[in-house]
Protein backbone atom coordinates (compact mmCIF):
# COMPACT_ATOMS: atom_id res chain seq x y z
CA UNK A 1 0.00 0.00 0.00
CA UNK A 2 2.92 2.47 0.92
CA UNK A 3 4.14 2.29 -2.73
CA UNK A 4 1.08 2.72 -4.21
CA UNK A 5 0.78 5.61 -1.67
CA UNK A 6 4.29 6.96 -3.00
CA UNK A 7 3.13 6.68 -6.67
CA UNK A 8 0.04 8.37 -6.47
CA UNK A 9 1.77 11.18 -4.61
CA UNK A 10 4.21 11.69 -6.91
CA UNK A 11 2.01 11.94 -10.02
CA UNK A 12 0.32 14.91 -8.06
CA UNK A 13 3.53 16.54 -8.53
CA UNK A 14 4.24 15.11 -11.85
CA UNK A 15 1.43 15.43 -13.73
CA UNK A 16 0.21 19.26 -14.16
CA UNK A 17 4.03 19.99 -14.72
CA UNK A 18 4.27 18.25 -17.75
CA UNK A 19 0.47 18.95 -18.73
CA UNK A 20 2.26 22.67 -19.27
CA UNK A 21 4.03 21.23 -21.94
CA UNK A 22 0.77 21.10 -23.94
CA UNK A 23 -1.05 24.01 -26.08
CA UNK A 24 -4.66 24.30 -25.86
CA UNK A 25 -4.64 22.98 -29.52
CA UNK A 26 -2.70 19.72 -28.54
CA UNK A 27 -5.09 18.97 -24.93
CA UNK A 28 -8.30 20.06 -26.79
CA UNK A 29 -7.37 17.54 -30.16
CA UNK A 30 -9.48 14.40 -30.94
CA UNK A 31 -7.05 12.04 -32.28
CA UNK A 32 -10.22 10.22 -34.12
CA UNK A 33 -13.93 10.49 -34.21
CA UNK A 34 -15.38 9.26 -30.90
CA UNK A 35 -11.82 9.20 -28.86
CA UNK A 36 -11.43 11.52 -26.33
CA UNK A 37 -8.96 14.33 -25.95
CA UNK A 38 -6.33 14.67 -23.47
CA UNK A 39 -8.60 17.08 -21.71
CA UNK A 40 -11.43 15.37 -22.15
CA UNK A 41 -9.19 11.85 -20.67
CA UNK A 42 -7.70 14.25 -17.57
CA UNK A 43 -11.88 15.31 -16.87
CA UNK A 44 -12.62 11.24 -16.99
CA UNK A 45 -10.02 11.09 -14.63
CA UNK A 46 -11.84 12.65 -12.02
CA UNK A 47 -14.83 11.11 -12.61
CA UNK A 48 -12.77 8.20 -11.80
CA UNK A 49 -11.07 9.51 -8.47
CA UNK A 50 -14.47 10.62 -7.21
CA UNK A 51 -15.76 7.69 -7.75
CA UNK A 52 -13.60 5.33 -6.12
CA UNK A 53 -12.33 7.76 -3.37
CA UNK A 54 -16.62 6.97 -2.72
CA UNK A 55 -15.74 3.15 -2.96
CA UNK A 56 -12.82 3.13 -1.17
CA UNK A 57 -14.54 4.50 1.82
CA UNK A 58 -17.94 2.70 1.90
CA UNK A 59 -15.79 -0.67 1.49
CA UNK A 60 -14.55 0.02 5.39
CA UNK A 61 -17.71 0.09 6.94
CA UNK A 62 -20.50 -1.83 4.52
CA UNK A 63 -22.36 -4.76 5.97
CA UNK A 64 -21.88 -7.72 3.34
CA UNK A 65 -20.01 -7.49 0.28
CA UNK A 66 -20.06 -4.12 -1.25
CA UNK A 67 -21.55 -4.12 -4.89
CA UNK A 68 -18.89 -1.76 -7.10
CA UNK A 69 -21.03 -0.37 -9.84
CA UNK A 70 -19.89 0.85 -13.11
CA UNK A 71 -20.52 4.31 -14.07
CA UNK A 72 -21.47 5.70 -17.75
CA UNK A 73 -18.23 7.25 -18.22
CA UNK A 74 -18.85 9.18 -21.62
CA UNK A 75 -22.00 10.94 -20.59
CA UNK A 76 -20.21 11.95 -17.50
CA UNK A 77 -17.54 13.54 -19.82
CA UNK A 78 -19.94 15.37 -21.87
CA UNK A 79 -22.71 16.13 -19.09
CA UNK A 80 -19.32 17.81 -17.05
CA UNK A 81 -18.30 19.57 -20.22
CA UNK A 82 -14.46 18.32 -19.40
CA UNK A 83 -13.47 19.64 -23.15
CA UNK A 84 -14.80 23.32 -22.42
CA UNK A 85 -13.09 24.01 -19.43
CA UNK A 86 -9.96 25.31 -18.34
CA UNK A 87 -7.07 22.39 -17.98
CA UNK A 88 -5.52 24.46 -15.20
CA UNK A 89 -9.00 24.03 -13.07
CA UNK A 90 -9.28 20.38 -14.29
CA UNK A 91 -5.73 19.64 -13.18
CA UNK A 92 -6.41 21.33 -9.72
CA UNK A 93 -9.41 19.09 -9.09
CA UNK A 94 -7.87 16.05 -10.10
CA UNK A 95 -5.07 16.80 -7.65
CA UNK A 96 -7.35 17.48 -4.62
CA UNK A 97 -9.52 14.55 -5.57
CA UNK A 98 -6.27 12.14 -5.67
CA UNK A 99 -4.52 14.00 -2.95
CA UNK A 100 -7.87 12.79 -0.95
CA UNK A 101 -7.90 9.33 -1.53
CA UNK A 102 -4.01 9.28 -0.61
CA UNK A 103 -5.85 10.46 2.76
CA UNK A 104 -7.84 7.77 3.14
CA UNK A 105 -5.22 5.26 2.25
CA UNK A 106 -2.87 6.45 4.88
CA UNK A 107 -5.70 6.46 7.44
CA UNK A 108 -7.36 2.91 5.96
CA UNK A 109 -6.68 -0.18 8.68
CA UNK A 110 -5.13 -2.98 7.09
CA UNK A 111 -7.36 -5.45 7.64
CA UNK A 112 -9.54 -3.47 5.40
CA UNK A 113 -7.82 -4.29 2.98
CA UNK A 114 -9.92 -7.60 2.87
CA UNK A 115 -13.30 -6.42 2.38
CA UNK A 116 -15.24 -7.99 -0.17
CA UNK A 117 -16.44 -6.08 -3.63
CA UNK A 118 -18.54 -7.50 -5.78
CA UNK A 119 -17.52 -6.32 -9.15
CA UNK A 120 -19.76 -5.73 -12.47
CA UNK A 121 -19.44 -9.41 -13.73
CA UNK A 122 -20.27 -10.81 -10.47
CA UNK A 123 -17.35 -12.26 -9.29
CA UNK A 124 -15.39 -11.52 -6.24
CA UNK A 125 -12.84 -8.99 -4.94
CA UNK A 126 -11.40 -6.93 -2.40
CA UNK A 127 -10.53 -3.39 -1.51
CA UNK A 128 -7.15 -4.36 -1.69
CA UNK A 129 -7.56 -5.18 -5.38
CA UNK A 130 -9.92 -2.26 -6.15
CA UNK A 131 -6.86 0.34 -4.81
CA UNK A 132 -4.78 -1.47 -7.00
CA UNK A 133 -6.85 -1.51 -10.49
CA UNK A 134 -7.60 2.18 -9.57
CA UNK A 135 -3.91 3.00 -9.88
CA UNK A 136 -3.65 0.67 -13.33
CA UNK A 137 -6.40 2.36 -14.51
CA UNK A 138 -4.83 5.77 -13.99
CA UNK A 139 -1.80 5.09 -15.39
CA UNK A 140 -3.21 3.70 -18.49
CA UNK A 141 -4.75 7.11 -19.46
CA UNK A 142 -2.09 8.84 -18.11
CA UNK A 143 -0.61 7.03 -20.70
CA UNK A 144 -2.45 8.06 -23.58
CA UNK A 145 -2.31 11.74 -22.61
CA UNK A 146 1.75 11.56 -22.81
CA UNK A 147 2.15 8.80 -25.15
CA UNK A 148 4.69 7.37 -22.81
CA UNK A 149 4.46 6.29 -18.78
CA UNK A 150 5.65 8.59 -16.46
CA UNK A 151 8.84 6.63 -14.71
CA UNK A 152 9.94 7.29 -11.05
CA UNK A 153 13.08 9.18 -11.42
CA UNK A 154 16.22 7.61 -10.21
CA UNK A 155 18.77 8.16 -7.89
CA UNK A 156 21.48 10.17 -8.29
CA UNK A 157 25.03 8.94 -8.66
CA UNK A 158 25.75 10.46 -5.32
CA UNK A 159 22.49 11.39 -2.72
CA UNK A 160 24.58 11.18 0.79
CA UNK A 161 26.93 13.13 1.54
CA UNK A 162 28.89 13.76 5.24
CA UNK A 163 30.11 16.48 6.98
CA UNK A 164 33.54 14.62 6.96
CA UNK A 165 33.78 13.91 3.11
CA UNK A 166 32.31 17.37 2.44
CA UNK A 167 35.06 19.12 4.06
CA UNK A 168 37.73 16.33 2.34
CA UNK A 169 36.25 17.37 -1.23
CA UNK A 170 36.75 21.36 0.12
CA UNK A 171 40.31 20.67 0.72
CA UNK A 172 41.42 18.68 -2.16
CA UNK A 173 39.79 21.95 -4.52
CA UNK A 174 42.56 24.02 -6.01
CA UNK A 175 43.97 26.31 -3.46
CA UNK A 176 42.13 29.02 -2.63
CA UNK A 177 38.77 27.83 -3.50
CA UNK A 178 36.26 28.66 -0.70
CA UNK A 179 33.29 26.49 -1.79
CA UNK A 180 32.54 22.99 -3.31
CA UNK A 181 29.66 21.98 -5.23
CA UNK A 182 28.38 17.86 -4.02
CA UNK A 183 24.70 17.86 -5.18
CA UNK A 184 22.86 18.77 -8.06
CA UNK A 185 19.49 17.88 -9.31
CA UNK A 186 17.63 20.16 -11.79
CA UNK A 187 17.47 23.57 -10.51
CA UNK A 188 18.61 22.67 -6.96
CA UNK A 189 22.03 21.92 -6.11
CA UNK A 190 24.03 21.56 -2.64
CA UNK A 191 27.57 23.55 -1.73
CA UNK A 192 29.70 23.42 1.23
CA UNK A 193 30.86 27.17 1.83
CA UNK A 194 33.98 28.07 3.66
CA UNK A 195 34.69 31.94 3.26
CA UNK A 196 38.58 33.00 3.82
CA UNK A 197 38.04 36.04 6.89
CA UNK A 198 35.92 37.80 4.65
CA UNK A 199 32.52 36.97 2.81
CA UNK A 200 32.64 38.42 -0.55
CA UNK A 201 28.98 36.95 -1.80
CA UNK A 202 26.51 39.03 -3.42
CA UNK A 203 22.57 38.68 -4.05
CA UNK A 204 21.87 35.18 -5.83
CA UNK A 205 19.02 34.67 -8.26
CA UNK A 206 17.83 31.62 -6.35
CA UNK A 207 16.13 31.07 -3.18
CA UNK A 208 18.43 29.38 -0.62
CA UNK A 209 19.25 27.61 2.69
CA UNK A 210 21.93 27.41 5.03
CA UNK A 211 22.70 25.12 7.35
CA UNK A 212 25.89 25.76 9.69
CA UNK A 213 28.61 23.30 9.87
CA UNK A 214 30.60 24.67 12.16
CA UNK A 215 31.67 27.89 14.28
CA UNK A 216 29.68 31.14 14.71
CA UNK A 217 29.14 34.69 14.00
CA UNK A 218 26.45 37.39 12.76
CA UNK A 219 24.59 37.21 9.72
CA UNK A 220 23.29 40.28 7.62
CA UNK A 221 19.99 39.52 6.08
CA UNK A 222 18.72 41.93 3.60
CA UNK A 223 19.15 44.85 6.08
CA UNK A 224 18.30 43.01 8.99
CA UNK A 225 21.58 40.97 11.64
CA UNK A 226 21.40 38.11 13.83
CA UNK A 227 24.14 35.83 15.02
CA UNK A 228 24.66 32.09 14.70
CA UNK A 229 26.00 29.10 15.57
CA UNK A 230 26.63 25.38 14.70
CA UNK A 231 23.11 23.81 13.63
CA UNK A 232 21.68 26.81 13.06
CA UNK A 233 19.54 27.14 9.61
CA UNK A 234 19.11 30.76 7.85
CA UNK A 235 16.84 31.51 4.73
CA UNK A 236 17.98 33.67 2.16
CA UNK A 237 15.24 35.04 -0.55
CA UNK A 238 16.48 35.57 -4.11
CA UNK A 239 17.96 38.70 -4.94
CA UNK A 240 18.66 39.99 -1.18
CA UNK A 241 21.73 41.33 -0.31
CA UNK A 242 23.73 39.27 2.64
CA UNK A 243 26.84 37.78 4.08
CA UNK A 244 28.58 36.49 7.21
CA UNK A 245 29.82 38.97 9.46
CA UNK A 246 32.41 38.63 12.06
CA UNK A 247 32.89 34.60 11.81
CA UNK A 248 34.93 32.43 13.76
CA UNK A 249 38.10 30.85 11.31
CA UNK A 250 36.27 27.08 11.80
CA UNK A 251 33.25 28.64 10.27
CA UNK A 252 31.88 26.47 7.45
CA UNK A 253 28.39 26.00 6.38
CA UNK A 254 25.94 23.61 4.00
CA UNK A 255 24.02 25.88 1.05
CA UNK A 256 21.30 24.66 -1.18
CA UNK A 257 19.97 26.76 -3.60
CA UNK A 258 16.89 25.83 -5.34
């Protein structure tokens, strides 16, 4: 259940990034007469959340074998007018309606998981296997809409890092250098900083973090000071001016931009 938990979670994130990728033209195209467009599959997608998000609760507390019914999925498409409104507004639904039944999974007791369905053809199921079509089914449009399956993305050569071999790649740079960079993914990427008596830094165009190594000092903050100390974590908004003031010669500090 935790991995389908994970999944489901992750194509909230996923999804209405790459959706951005489309033009109206390309979500709002019917690839033949009688198929669906990506809009119009997104809006069925709902239908289908709501739906089972409905199932997935009365299947915890229904005396007797709950009967799953089938719904009549293209007049819900039409009747909701999926292909006249706005993706963004489609893609914020579908996100609460998913981010919902993640809810209930994370609250559902496992022996739940048992509970008896009766499907359409009148055979037998459970919850457990009604969770799990629901997620097949999703990805199978999901599918259609980007003509490939949206993979987990992998690790990175190198996701942990310590203090200790942080500090070894800082002294093996050329001499001189004051900072190292150890992470990068995208637009994020992770530094260990170690300014020489003065800090020269000036605004950055990204949003970032810092988290102290070691040593102390003060800390100017877009007009404003405060001082610091080993552990300590300080937020720095794009474009501000600041810099460490008055450190101690141990100082050294984590930075992640993003």
């Amino acid at each position: 259940m935790n991995q389908i938990i994970t999944r489901i979670l992750y194509l909230i994130n996923e999804v209405p990034k790459r959706l951005e990728a489309f033009s109206v033209e390309e979500m709002t195209a019917h690839p033949a007469p009688g198929k669906w467009s990506r809009r119009e599959i997104l809006g069925h997608l709902c239908d289908s959340a709501l739906h089972n998000w409905q199932r997935f609760c009365l299947a915890q507390h229904t005396d007797g074998d709950l009967r799953h019914t089938s719904y009549q999925q293209d007049n819900l498409v039409r009747e909701n007018n999926w292909q006249g409104q706005a993706t963004a507004e489609i893609v914020q639904l579908w996100c609460s309606l998913n981010g919902q039944i993640v809810a209930v999974l994370k609250n559902l007791p496992k022996e739940k998981l048992l509970s008896s369905i009766v499907l359409p053809n009148g055979e037998l199921a459970t919850l457990e296997f009604l969770i799990e079509d629901y997620l097949v089914h999703l990805e199978h449009h999901l599918t259609q809409i980007f003509s490939m399956k949206i993979e987990q993305p992998s690790l990175p050569s190198r996701w942990k890092v310590s203090t200790v071999e942080a500090l070894e790649i800082l002294d093996n740079q050329v001499e001189g250098k004051i900072l190292a960079t150890l992470l990068e993914r995208g637009q994020m990427y992770v530094e260990v900083y170690r300014p020489n008596k003065i800090d020269h830094q000036t605004a950055h165009s990204q949003d970032e973090i810092y988290i102290v190594i070691s040593g102390r000092g003060t800390f100017f903050n877009n007009g404003e000071r405060c001082s610091f100390a080993k552990g300590d974590l300080i937020f720095v908004p794009a474009g501000v001016e600041h810099r460490f003031e008055d450190f101690t010669d141990d100082f050294t500090t984590w930075v992640i931009f993003y």
